[in-house]
C-alpha atoms as a PDB file:
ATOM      1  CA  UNK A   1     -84.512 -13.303  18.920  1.00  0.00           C
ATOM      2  CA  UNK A   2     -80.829 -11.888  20.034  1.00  0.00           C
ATOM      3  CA  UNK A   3     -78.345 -13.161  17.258  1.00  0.00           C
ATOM      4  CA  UNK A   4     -75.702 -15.326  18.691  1.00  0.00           C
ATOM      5  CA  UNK A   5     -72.014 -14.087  19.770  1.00  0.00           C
ATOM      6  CA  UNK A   6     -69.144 -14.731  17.205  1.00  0.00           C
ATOM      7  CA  UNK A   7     -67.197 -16.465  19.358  1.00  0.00           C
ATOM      8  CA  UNK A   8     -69.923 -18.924  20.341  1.00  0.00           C
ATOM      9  CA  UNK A   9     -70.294 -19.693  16.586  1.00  0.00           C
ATOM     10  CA  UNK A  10     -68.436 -23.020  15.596  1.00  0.00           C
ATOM     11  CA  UNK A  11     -66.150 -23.012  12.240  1.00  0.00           C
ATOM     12  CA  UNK A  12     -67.895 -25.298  10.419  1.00  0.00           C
ATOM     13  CA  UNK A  13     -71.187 -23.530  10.857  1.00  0.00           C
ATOM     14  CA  UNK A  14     -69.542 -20.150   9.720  1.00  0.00           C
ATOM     15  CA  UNK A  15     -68.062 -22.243   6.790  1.00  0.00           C
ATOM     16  CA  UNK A  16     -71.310 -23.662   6.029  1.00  0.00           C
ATOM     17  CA  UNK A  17     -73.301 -19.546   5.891  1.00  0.00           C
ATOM     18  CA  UNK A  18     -70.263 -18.435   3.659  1.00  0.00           C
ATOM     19  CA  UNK A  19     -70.621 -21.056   1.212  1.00  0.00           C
ATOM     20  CA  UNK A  20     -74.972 -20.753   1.436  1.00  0.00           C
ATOM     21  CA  UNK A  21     -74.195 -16.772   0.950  1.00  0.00           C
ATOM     22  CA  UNK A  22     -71.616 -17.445  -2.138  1.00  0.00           C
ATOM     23  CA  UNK A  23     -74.368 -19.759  -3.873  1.00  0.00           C
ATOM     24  CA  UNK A  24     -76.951 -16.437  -3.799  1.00  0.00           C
ATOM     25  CA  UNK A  25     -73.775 -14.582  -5.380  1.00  0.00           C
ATOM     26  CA  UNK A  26     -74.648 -15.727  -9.101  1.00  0.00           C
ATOM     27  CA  UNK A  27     -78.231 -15.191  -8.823  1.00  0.00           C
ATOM     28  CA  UNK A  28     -77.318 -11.497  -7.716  1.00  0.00           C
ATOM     29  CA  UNK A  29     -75.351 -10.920 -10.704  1.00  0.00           C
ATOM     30  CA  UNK A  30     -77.787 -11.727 -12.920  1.00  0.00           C
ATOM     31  CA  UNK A  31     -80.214  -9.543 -10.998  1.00  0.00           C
ATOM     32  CA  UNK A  32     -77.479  -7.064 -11.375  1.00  0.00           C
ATOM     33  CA  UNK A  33     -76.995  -7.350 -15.251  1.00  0.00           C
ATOM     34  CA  UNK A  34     -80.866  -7.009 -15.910  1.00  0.00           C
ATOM     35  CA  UNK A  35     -81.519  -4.070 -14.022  1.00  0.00           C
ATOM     36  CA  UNK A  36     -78.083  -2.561 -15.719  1.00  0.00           C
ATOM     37  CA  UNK A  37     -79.433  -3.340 -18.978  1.00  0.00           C
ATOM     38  CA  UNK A  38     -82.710  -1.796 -18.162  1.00  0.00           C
ATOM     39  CA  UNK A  39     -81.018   0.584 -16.839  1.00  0.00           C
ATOM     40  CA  UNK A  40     -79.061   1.474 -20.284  1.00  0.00           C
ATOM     41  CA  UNK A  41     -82.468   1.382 -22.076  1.00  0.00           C
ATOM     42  CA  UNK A  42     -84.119   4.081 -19.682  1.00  0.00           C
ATOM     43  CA  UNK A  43     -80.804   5.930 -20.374  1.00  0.00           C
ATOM     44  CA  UNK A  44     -81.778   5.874 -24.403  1.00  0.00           C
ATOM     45  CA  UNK A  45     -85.405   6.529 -24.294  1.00  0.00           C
ATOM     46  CA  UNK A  46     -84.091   9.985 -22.138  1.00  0.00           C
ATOM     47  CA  UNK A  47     -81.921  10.765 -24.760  1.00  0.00           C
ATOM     48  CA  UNK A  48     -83.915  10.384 -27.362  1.00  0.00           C
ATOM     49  CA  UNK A  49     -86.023  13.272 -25.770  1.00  0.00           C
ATOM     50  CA  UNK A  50     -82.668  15.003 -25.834  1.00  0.00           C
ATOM     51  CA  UNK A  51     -82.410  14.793 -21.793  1.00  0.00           C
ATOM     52  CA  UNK A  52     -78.987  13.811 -20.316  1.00  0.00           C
ATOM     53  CA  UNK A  53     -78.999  10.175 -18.320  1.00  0.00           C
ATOM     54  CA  UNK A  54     -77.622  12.137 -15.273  1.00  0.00           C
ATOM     55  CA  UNK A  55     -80.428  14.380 -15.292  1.00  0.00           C
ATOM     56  CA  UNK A  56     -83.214  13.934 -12.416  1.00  0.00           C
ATOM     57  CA  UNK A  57     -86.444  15.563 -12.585  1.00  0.00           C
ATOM     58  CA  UNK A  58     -87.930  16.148  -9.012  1.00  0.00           C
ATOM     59  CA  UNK A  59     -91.586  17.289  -9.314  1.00  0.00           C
ATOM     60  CA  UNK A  60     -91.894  19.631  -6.014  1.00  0.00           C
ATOM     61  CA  UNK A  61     -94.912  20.712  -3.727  1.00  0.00           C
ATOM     62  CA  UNK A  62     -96.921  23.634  -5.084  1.00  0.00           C
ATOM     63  CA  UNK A  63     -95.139  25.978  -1.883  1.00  0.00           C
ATOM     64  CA  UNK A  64     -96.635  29.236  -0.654  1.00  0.00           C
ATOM     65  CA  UNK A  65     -98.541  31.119  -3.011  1.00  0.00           C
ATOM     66  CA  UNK A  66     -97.058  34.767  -3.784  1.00  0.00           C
ATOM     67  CA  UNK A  67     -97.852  37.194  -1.240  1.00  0.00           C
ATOM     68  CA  UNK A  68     -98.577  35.060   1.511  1.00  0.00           C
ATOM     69  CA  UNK A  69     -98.680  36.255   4.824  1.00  0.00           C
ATOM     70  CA  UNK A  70     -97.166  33.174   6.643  1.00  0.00           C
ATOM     71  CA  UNK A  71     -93.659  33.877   5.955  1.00  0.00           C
ATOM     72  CA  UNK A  72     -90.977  31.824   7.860  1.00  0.00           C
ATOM     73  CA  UNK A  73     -90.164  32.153  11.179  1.00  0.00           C
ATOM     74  CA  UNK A  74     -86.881  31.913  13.400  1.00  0.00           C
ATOM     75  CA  UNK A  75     -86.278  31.839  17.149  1.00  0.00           C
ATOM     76  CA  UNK A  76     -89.250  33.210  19.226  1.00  0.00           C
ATOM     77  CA  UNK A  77     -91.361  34.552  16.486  1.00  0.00           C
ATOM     78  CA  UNK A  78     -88.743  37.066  14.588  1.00  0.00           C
ATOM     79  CA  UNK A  79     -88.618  36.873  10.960  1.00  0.00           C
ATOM     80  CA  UNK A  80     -85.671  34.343   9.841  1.00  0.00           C
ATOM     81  CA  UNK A  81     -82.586  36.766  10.321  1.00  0.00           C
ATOM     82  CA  UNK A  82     -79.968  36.899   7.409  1.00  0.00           C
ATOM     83  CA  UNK A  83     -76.548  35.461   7.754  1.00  0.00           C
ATOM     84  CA  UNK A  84     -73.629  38.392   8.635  1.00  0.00           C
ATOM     85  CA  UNK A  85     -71.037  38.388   6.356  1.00  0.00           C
ATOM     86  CA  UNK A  86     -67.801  39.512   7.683  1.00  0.00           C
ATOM     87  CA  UNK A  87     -64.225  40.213   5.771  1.00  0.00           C
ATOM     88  CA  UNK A  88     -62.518  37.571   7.811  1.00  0.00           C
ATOM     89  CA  UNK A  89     -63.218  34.404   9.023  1.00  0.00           C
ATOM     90  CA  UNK A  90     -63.810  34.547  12.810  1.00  0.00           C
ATOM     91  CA  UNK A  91     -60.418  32.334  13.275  1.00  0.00           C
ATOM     92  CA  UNK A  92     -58.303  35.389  11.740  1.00  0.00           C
ATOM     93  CA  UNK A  93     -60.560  37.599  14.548  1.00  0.00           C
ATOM     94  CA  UNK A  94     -59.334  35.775  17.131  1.00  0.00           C
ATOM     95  CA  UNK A  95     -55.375  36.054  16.083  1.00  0.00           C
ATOM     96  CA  UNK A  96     -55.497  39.250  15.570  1.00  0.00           C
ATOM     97  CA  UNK A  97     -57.158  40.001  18.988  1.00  0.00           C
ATOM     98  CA  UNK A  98     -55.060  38.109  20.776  1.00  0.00           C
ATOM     99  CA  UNK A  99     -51.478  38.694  19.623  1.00  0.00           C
ATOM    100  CA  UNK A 100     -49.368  39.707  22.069  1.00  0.00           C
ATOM    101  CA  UNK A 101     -52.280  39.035  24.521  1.00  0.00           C
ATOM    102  CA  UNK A 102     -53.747  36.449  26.636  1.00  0.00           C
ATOM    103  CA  UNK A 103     -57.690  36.876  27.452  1.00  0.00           C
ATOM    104  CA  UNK A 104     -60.666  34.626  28.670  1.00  0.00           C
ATOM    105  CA  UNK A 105     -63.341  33.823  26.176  1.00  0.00           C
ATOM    106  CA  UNK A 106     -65.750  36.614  27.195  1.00  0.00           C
ATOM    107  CA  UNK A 107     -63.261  39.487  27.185  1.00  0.00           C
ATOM    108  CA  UNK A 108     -61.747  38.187  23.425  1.00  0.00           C
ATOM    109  CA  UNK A 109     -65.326  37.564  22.295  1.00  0.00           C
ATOM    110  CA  UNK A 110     -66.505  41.080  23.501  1.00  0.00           C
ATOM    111  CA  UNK A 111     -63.003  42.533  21.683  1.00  0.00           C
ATOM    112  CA  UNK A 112     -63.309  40.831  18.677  1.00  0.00           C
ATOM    113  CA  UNK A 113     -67.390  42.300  18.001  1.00  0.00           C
ATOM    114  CA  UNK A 114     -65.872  45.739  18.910  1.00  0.00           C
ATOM    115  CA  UNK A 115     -63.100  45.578  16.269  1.00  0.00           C
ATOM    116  CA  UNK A 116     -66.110  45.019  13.787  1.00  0.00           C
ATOM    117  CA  UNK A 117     -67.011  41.204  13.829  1.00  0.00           C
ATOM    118  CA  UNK A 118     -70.441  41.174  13.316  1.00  0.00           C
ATOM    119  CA  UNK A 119     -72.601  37.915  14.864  1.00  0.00           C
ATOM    120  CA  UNK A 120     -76.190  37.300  15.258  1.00  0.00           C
ATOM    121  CA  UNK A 121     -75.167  34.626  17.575  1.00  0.00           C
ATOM    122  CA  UNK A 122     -77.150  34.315  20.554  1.00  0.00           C
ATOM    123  CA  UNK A 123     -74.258  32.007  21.594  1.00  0.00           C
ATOM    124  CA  UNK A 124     -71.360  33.759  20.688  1.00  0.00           C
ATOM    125  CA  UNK A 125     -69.331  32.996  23.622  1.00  0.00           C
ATOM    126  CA  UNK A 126     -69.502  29.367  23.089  1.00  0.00           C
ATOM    127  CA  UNK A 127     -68.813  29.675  19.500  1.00  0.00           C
ATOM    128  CA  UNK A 128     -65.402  31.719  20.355  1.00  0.00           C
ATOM    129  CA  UNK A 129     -64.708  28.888  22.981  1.00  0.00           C
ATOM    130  CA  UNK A 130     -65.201  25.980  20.217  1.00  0.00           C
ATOM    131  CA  UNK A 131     -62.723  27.697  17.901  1.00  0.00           C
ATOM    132  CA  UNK A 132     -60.390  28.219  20.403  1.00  0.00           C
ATOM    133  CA  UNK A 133     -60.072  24.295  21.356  1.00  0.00           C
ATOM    134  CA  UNK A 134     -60.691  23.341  17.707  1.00  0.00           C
ATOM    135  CA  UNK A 135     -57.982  25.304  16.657  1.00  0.00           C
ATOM    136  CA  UNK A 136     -54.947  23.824  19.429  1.00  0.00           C
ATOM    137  CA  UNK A 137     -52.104  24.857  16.555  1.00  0.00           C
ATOM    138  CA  UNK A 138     -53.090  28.737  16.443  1.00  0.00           C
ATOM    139  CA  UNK A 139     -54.353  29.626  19.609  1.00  0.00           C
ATOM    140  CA  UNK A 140     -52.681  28.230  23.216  1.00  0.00           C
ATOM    141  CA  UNK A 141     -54.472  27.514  26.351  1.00  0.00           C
ATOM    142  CA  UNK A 142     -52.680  29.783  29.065  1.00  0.00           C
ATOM    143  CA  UNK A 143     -54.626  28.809  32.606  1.00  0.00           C
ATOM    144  CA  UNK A 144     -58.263  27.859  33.020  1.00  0.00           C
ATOM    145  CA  UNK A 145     -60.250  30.205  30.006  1.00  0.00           C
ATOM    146  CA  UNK A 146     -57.355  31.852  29.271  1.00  0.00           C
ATOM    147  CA  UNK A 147     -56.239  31.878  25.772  1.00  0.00           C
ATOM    148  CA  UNK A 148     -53.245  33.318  23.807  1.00  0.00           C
ATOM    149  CA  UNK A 149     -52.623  33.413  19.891  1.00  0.00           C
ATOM    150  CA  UNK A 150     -49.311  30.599  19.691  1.00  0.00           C
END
């Protein structure tokens, strides 16, 4: 069953659930108190095995076993391709390509991978687009996918 509108509600029946929620309230607390005292006796037992309360030990799945042939896969089949690291962030790419300059998305996408950016981006257009509108202080929208740094 829907739950009824606010508005329809009267006063005195919202009065009347605050006060039946506030007599659960003490019940809670003591509910509260018992599992922190538990709590604080787990906490000692762990110690006394000379582990730290913050400590969590995760039991995990056995995994592949070595050698396996099934490693992981990425898009269409490929072995998982490593992350490019690159000297600057793709932000500074972008300033530096267009100082001076104004260019639409493919042309300073295309210029900033030939000055050394390195992407394994299938979508590295739209990435280049998404920083340019993300970054509105930097970079300034000439005409319709043109861009210049600000």
């Amino acid at each position: 069953m829907a739950k009824p509108k606010l508005s329809r509600i009267s006063t005195v029946d919202l009065r009347r659930e605050l006060e039946r929620r506030k007599s659960s309230l003490g019940s809670l607390q003591k509910k509260r108190a018992r599992l922190a005292a538990e709590l604080a006796g787990l906490d000692a037992e762990l110690a006394a095995f000379g582990m730290s309360a913050g400590v969590v030990m995760v039991k995990r799945g056995p995994g592949r076993p070595p050698g396996s042939k099934n490693k992981k896969k990425g898009r269409k089949g490929r072995a998982a391709l490593t992350r490019s690291q690159n000297t600057r962030t793709l932000t500074e790419s972008l300033l530096s390509a267009l100082k001076g300059k104004t260019m639409g998305v493919t042309e300073v996408s295309n210029a900033v991978q030939k000055a050394g950016y390195k992407t394994n981006a299938a979508n590295f257009r739209t990435i280049v687009n998404q920083t340019l509108l993300r970054n509105r202080k930097l970079f300034k929208k000439v005409d319709r996918g043109q861009y210049t740094a600000a």
